[in-house]
C-alpha atoms as a PDB file:
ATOM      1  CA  UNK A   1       0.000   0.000   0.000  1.00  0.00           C
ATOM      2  CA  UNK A   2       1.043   3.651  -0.897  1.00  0.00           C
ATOM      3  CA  UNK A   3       1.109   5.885   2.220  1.00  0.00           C
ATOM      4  CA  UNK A   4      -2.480   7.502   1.669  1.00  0.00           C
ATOM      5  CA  UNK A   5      -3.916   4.159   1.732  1.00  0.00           C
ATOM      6  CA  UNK A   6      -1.694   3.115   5.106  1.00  0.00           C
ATOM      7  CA  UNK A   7      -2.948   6.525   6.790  1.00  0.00           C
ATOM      8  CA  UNK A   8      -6.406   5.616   5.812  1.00  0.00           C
ATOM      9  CA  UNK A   9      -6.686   2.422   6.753  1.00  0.00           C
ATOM     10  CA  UNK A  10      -5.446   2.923  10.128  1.00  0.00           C
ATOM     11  CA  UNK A  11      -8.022   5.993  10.269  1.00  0.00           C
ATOM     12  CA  UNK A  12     -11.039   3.735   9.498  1.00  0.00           C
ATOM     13  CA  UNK A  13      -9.778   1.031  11.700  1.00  0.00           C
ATOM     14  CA  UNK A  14      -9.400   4.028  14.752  1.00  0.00           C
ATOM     15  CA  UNK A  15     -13.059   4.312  13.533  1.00  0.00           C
ATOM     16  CA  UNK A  16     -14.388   1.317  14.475  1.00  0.00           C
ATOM     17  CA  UNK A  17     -15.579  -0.416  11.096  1.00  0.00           C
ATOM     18  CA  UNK A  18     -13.853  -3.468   9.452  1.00  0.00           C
ATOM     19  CA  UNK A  19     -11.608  -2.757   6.458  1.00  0.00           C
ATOM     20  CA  UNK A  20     -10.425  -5.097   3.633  1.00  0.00           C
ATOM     21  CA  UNK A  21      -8.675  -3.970   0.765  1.00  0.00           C
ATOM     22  CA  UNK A  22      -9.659  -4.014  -2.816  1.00  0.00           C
ATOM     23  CA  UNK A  23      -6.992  -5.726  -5.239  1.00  0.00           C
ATOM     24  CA  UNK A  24      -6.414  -4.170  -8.501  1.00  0.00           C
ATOM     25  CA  UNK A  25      -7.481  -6.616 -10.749  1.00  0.00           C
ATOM     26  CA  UNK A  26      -4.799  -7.254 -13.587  1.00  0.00           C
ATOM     27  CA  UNK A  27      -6.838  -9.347 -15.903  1.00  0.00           C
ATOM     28  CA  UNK A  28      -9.353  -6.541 -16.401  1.00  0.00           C
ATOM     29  CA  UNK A  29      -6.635  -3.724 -16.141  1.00  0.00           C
ATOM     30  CA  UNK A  30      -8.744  -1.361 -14.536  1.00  0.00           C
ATOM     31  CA  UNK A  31      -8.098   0.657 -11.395  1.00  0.00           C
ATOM     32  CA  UNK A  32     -10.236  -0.407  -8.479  1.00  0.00           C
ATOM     33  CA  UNK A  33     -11.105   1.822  -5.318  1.00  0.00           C
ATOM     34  CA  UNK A  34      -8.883   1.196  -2.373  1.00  0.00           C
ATOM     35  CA  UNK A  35     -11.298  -0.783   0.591  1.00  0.00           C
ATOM     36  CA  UNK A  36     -14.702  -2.329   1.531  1.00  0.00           C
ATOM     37  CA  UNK A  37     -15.355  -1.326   4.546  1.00  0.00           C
ATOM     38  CA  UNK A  38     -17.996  -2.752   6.849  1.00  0.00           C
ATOM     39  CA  UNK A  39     -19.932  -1.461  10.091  1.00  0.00           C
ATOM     40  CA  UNK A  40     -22.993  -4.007  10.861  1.00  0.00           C
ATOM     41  CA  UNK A  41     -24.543  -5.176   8.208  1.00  0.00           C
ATOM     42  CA  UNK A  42     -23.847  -2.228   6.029  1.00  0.00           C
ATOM     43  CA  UNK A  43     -20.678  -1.355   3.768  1.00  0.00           C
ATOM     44  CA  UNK A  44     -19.287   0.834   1.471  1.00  0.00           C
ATOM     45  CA  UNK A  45     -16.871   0.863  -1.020  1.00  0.00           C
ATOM     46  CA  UNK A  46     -14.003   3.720  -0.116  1.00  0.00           C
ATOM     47  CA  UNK A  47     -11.380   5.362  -2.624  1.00  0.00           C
ATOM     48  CA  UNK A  48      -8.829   7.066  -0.127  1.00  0.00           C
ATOM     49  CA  UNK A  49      -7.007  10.218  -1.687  1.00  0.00           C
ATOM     50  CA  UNK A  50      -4.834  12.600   0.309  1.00  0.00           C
ATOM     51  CA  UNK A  51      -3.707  15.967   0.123  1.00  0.00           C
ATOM     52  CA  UNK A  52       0.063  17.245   1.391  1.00  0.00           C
ATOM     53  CA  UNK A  53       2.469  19.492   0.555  1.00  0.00           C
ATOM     54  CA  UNK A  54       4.546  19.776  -2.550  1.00  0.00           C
ATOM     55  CA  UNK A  55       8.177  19.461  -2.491  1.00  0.00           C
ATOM     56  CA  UNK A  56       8.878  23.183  -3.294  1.00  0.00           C
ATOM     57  CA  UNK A  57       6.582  24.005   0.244  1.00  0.00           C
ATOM     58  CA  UNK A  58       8.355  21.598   1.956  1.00  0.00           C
ATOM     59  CA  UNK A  59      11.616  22.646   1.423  1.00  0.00           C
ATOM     60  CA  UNK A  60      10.877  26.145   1.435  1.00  0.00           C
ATOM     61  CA  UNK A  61       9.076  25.783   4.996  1.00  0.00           C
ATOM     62  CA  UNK A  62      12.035  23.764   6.327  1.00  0.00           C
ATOM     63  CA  UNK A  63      14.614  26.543   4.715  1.00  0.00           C
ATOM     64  CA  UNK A  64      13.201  29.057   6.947  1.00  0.00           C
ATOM     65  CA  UNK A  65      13.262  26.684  10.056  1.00  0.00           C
ATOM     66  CA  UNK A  66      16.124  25.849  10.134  1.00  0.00           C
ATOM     67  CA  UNK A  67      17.200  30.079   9.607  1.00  0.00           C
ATOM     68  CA  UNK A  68      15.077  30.769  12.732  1.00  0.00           C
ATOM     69  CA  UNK A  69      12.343  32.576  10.182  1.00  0.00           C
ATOM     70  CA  UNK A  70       8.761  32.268  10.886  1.00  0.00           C
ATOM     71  CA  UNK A  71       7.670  30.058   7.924  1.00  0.00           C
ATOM     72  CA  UNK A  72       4.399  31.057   6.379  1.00  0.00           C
ATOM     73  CA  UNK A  73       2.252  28.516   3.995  1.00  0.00           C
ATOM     74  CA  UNK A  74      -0.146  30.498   2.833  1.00  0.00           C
ATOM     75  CA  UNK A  75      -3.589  28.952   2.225  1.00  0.00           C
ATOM     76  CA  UNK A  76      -6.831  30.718   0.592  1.00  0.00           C
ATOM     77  CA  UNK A  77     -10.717  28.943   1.726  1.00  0.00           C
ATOM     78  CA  UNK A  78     -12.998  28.310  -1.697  1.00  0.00           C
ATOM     79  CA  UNK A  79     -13.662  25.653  -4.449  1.00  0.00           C
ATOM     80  CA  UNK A  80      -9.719  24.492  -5.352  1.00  0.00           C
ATOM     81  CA  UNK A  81      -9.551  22.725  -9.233  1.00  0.00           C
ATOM     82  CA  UNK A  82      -6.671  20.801  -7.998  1.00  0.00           C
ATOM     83  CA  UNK A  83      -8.759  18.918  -5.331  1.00  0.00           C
ATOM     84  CA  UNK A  84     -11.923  18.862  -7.788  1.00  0.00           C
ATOM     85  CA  UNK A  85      -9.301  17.001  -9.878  1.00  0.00           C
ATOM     86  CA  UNK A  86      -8.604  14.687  -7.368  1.00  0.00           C
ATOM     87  CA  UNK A  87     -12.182  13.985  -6.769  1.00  0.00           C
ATOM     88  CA  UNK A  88     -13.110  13.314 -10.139  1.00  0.00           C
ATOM     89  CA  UNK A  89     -10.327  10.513 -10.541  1.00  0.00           C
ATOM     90  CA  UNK A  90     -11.963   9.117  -7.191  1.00  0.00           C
ATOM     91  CA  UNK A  91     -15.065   8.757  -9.286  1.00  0.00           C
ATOM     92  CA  UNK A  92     -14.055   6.580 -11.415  1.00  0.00           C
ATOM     93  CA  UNK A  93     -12.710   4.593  -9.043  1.00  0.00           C
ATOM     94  CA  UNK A  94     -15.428   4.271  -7.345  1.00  0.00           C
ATOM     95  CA  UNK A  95     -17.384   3.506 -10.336  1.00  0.00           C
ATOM     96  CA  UNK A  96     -15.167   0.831 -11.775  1.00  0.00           C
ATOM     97  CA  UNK A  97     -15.131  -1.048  -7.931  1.00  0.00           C
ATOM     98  CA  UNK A  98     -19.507  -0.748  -8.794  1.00  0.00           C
ATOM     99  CA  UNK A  99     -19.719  -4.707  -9.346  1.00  0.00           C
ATOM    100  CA  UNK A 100     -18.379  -5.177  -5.505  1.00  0.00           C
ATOM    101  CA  UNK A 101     -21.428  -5.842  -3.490  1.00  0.00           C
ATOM    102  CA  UNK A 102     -22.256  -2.477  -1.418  1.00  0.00           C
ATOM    103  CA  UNK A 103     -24.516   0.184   0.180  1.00  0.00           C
ATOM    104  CA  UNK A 104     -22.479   3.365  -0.421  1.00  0.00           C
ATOM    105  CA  UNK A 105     -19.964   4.879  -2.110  1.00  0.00           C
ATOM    106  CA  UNK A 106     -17.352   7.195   0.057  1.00  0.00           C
ATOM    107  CA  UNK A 107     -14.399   8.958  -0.825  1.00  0.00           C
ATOM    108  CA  UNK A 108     -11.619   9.465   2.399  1.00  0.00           C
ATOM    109  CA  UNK A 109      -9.721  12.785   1.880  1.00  0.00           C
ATOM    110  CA  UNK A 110      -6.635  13.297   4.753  1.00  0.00           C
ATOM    111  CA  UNK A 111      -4.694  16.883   4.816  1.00  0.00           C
ATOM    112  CA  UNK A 112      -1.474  15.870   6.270  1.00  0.00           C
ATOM    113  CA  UNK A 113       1.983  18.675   6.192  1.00  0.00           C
ATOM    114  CA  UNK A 114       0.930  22.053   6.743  1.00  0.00           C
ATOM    115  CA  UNK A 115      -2.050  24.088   7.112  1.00  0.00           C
ATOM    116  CA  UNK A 116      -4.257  21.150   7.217  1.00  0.00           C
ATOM    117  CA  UNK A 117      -7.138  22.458   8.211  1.00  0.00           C
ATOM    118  CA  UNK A 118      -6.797  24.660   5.386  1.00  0.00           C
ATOM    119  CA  UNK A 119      -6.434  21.744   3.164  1.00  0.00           C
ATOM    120  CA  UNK A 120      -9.391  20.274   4.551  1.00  0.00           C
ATOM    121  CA  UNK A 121     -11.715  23.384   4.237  1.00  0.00           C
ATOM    122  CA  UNK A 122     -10.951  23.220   0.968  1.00  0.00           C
ATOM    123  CA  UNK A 123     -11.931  19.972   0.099  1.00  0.00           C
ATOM    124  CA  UNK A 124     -15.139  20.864   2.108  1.00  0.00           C
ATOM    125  CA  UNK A 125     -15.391  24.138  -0.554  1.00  0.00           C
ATOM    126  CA  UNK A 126     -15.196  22.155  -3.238  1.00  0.00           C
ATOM    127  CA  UNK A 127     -17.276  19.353  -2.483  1.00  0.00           C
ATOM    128  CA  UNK A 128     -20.533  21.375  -1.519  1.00  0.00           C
ATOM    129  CA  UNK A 129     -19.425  24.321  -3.589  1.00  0.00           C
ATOM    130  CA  UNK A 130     -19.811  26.779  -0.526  1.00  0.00           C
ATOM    131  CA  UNK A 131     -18.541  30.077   1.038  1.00  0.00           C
ATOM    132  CA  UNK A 132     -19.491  32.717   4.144  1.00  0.00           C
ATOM    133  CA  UNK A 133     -21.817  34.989   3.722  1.00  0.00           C
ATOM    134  CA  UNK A 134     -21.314  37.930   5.959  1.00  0.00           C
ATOM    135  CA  UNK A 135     -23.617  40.693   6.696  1.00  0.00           C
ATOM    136  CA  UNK A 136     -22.692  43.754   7.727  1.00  0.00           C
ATOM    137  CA  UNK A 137     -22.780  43.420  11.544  1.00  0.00           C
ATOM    138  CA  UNK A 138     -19.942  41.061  11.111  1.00  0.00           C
ATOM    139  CA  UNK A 139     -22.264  37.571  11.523  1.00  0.00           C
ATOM    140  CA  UNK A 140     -21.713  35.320   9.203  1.00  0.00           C
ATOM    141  CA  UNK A 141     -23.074  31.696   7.952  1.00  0.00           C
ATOM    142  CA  UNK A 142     -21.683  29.183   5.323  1.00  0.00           C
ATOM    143  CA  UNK A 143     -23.573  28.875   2.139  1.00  0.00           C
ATOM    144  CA  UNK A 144     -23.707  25.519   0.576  1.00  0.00           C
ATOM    145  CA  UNK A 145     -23.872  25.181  -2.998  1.00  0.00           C
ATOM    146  CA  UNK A 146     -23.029  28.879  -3.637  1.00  0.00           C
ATOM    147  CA  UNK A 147     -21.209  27.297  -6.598  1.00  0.00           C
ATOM    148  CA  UNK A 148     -20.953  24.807  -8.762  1.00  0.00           C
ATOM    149  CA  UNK A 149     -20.436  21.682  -6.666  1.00  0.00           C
ATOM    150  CA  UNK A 150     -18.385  18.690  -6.971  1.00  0.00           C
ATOM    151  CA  UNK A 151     -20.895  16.579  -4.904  1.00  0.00           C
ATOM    152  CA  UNK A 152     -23.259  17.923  -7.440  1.00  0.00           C
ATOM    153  CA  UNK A 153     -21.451  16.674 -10.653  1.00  0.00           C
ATOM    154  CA  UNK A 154     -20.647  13.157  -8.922  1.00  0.00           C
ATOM    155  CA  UNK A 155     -23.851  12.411  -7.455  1.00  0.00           C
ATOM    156  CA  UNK A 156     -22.434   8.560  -7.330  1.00  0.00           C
ATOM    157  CA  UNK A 157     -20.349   9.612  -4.272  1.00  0.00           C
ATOM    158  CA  UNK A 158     -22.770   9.507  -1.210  1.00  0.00           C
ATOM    159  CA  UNK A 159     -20.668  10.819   1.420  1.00  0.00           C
ATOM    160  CA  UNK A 160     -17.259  12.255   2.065  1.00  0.00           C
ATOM    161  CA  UNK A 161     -14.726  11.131   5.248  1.00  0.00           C
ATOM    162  CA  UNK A 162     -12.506  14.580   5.986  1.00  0.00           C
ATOM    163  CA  UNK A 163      -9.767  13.964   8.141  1.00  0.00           C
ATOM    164  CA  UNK A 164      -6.791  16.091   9.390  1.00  0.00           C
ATOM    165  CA  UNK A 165      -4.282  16.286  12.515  1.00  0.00           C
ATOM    166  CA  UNK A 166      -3.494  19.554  13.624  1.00  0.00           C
ATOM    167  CA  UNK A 167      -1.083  20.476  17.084  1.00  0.00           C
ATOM    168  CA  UNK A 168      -1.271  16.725  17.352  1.00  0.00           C
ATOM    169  CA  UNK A 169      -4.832  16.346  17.207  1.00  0.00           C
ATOM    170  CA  UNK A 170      -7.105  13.864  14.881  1.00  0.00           C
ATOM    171  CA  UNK A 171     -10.332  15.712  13.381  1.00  0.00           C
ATOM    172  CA  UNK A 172     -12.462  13.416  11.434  1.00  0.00           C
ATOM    173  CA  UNK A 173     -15.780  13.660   9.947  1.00  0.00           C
ATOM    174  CA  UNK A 174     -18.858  12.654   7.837  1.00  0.00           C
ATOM    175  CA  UNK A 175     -19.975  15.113   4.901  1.00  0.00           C
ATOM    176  CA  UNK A 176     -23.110  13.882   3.212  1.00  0.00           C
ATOM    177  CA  UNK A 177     -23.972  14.444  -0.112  1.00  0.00           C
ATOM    178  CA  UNK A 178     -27.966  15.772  -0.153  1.00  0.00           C
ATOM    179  CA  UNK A 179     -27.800  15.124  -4.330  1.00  0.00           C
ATOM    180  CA  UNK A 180     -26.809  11.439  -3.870  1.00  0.00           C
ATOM    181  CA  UNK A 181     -29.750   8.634  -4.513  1.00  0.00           C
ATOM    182  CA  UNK A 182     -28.702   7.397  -1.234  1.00  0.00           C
ATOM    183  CA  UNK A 183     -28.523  10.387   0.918  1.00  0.00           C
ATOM    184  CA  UNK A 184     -31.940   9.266   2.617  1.00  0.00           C
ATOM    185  CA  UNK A 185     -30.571   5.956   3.272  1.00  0.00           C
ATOM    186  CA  UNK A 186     -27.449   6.964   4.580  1.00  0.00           C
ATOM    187  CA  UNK A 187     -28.097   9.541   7.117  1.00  0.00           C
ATOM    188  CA  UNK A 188     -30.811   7.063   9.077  1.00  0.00           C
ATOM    189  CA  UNK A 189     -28.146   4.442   8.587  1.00  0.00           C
ATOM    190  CA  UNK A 190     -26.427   2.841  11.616  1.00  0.00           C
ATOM    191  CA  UNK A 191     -22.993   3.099   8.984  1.00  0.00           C
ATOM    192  CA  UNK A 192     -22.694   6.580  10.338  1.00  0.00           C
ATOM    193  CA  UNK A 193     -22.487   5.524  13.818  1.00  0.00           C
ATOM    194  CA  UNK A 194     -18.650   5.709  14.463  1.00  0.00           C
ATOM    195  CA  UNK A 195     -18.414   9.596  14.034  1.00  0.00           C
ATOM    196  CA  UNK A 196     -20.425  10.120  16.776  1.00  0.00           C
ATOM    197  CA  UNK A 197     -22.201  13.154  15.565  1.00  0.00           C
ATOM    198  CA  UNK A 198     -20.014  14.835  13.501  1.00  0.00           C
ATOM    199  CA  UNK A 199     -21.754  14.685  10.508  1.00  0.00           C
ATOM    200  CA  UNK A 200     -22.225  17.447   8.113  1.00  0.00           C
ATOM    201  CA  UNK A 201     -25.525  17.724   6.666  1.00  0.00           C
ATOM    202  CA  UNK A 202     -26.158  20.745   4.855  1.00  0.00           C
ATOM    203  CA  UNK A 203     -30.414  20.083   4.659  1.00  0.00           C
ATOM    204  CA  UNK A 204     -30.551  19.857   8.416  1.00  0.00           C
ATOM    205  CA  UNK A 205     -27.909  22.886   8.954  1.00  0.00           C
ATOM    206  CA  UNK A 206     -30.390  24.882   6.975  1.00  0.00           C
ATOM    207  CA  UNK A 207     -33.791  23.468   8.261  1.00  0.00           C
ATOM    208  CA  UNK A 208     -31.643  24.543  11.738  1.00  0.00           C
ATOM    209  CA  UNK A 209     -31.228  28.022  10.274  1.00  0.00           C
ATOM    210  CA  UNK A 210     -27.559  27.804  10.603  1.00  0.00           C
ATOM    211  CA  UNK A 211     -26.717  27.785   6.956  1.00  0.00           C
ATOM    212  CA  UNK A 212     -28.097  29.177   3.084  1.00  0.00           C
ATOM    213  CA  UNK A 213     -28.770  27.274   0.053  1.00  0.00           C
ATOM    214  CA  UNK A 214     -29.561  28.563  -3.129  1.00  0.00           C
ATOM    215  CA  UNK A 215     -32.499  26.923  -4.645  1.00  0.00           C
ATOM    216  CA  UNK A 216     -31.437  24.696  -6.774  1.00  0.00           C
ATOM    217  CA  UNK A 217     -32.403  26.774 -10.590  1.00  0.00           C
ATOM    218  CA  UNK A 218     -30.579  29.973  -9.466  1.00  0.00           C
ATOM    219  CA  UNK A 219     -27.815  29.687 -12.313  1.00  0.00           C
ATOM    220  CA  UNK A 220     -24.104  29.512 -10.734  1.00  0.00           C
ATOM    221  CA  UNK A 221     -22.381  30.915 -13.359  1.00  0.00           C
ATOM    222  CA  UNK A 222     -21.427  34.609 -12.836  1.00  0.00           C
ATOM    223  CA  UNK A 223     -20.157  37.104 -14.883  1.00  0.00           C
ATOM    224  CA  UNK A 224     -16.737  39.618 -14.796  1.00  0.00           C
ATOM    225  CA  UNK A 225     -19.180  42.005 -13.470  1.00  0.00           C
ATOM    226  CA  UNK A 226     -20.981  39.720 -10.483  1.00  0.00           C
ATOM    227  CA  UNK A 227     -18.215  38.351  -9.373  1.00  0.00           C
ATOM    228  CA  UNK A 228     -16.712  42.106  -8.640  1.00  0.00           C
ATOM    229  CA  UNK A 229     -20.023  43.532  -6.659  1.00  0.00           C
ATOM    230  CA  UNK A 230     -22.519  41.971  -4.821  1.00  0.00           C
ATOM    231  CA  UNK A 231     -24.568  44.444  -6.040  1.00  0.00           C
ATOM    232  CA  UNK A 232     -24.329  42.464  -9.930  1.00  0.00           C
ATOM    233  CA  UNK A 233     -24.588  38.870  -8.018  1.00  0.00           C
ATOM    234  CA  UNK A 234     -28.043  37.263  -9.176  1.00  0.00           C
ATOM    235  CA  UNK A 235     -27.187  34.506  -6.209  1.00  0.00           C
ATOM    236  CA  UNK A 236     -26.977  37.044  -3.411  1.00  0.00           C
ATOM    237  CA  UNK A 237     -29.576  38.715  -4.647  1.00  0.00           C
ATOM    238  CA  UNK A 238     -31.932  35.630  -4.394  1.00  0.00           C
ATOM    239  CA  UNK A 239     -30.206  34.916  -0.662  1.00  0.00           C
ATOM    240  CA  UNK A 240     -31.639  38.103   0.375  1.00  0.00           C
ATOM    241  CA  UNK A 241     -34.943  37.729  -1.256  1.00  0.00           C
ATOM    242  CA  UNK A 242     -35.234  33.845  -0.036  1.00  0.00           C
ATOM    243  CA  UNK A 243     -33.939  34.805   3.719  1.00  0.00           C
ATOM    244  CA  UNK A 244     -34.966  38.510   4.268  1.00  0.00           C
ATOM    245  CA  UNK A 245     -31.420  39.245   4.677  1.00  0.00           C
ATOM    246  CA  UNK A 246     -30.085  42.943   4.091  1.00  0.00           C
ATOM    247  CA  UNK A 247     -26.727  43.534   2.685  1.00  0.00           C
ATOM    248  CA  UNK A 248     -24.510  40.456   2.445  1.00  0.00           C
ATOM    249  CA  UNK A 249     -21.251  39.664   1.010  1.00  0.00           C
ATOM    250  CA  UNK A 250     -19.731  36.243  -0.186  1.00  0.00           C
ATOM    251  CA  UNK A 251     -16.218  35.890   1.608  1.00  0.00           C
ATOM    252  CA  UNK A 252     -13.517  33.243   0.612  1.00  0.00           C
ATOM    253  CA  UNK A 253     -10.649  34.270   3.371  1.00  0.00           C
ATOM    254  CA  UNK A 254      -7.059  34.027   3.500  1.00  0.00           C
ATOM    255  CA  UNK A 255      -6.317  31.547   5.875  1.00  0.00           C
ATOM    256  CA  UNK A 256      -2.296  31.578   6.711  1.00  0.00           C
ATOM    257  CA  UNK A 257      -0.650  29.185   8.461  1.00  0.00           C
ATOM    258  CA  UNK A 258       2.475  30.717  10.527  1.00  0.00           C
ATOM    259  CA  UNK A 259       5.343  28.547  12.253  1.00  0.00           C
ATOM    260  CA  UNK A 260       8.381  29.080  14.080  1.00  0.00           C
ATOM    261  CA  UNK A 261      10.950  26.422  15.821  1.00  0.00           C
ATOM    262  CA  UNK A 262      11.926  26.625  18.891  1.00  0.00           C
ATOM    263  CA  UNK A 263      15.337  24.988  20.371  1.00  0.00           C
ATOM    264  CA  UNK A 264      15.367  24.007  24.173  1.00  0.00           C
ATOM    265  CA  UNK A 265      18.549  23.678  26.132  1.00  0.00           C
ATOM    266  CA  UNK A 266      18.901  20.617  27.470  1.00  0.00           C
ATOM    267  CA  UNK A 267      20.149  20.350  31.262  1.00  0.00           C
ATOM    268  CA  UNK A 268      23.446  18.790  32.027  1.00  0.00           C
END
């Protein structure tokens, strides 16, 4: 196994639910998902992808280090074309593993280097195609589906599992996909149990009133001009109409990630 699949393994193990890996099959010469994994009576087939940093940001980051620098990776929220690339490939994985007796399809997406949660809110942009919208008090909630939407495109993908580690801790969670044939099924399912809750589901966050989405006819595609003022934006405008809202913005922020190492002296 390649290290993504190792780190993923392990993660759904930590989990709880039984893992078994998928062979490539060499006869057919196609490229099969990575796992079956079971919880119960119910199981899904899982492609496991992984995002970390490129050798230019690693040694960069590691330059400055070792120079007693702060080292900065910078990192921007919003839909990223290199993760809807990787998605897309995890697709057709998924698609070609099909024949394997299963319930759901997941993709497994793990930020590991730096700025993971970064990484991570990324994949989470690009998946459900959202942003903040911020008023002008300051308050803001995420929009889901804002744009277009990878969970949208590849409605064969029921769910996502988002993991990352930051200052030594392991976040992991469910995203559901509300466009998937499935996402009825899935959400009542006892599959979901070992998250324990964290589950994003972006029907219930805005039947909760803690998140917008755009009907689903509002066109996503904005022009030069729309993209520059909200005041052009045919999707905020229907936010405000749809919510009662007054002026809003869509925000994608800069989200930095700044380190420094320190050296202790060891006692004699």
């Amino acid at each position: 196994m390649n290290q993504s699949d190792e780190i993923s393994k392990k993660l759904l193990e930590w989990l709880g639910y039984e893992v078994s890996i998928i062979p490539t099959s060499d006869h057919e010469e196609k490229k099969e998902a990575d796992f079956l994994i079971s919880y119960g009576n119910e199981t899904a087939i899982v492609e496991a992808k992984m995002k970390k940093d490129s050798e230019e940001i690693a040694k960069e980051k590691e330059e400055k280090l070792n120079a007693g620098d702060v080292a900065v990776v910078e990192g921007k929220l919003g839909r990223n074309e290199t993760i809807s690339g990787i998605i897309k490939e995890a697709k057709k994985q998924l698609r070609s593993s099909s024949d394997k007796e299963h319930d759901f399809k997941i993709i497994s997406f793990i930020a590991t280097g730096s700025n993971t949660l970064t990484k991570s809110d990324q994949f989470k942009d690009t998946i459900y195609g959202s942003t903040l919208i911020v008023d002008s008090n300051g308050n803001s909630k995420v929009c889901y589906f804002y744009r277009n939407a990878d969970f949208f495109r590849h409605k064969i993908i029921d769910a996502a599992i988002i993991g990352y580690e930051q200052s030594g801790v392991i976040t992991v969670y469910l995203a559901l996909n509300p466009y998937s044939e499935n996402y009825k099924l899935i959400k009542k399912s006892n599959f979901i149990k070992p998250f324990r809750g964290e589950v994003i589901d972006p029907i219930e966050q805005e039947k909760n009133g803690v998140a917008y989405i755009p009907d689903s006819d509002i066109d996503r595609k904005l022009t030069p001009l729309s993209k520059l003022s909200p005041l052009y934006n045919p999707i905020i405008h229907h936010l405000k109409e749809k919510y009662g809202l007054g002026f809003i913005i869509p925000v994608d922020f800069n989200s930095p990630e700044l380190s420094i190492r320190t050296i202790c002296d060891e006692e004699e």
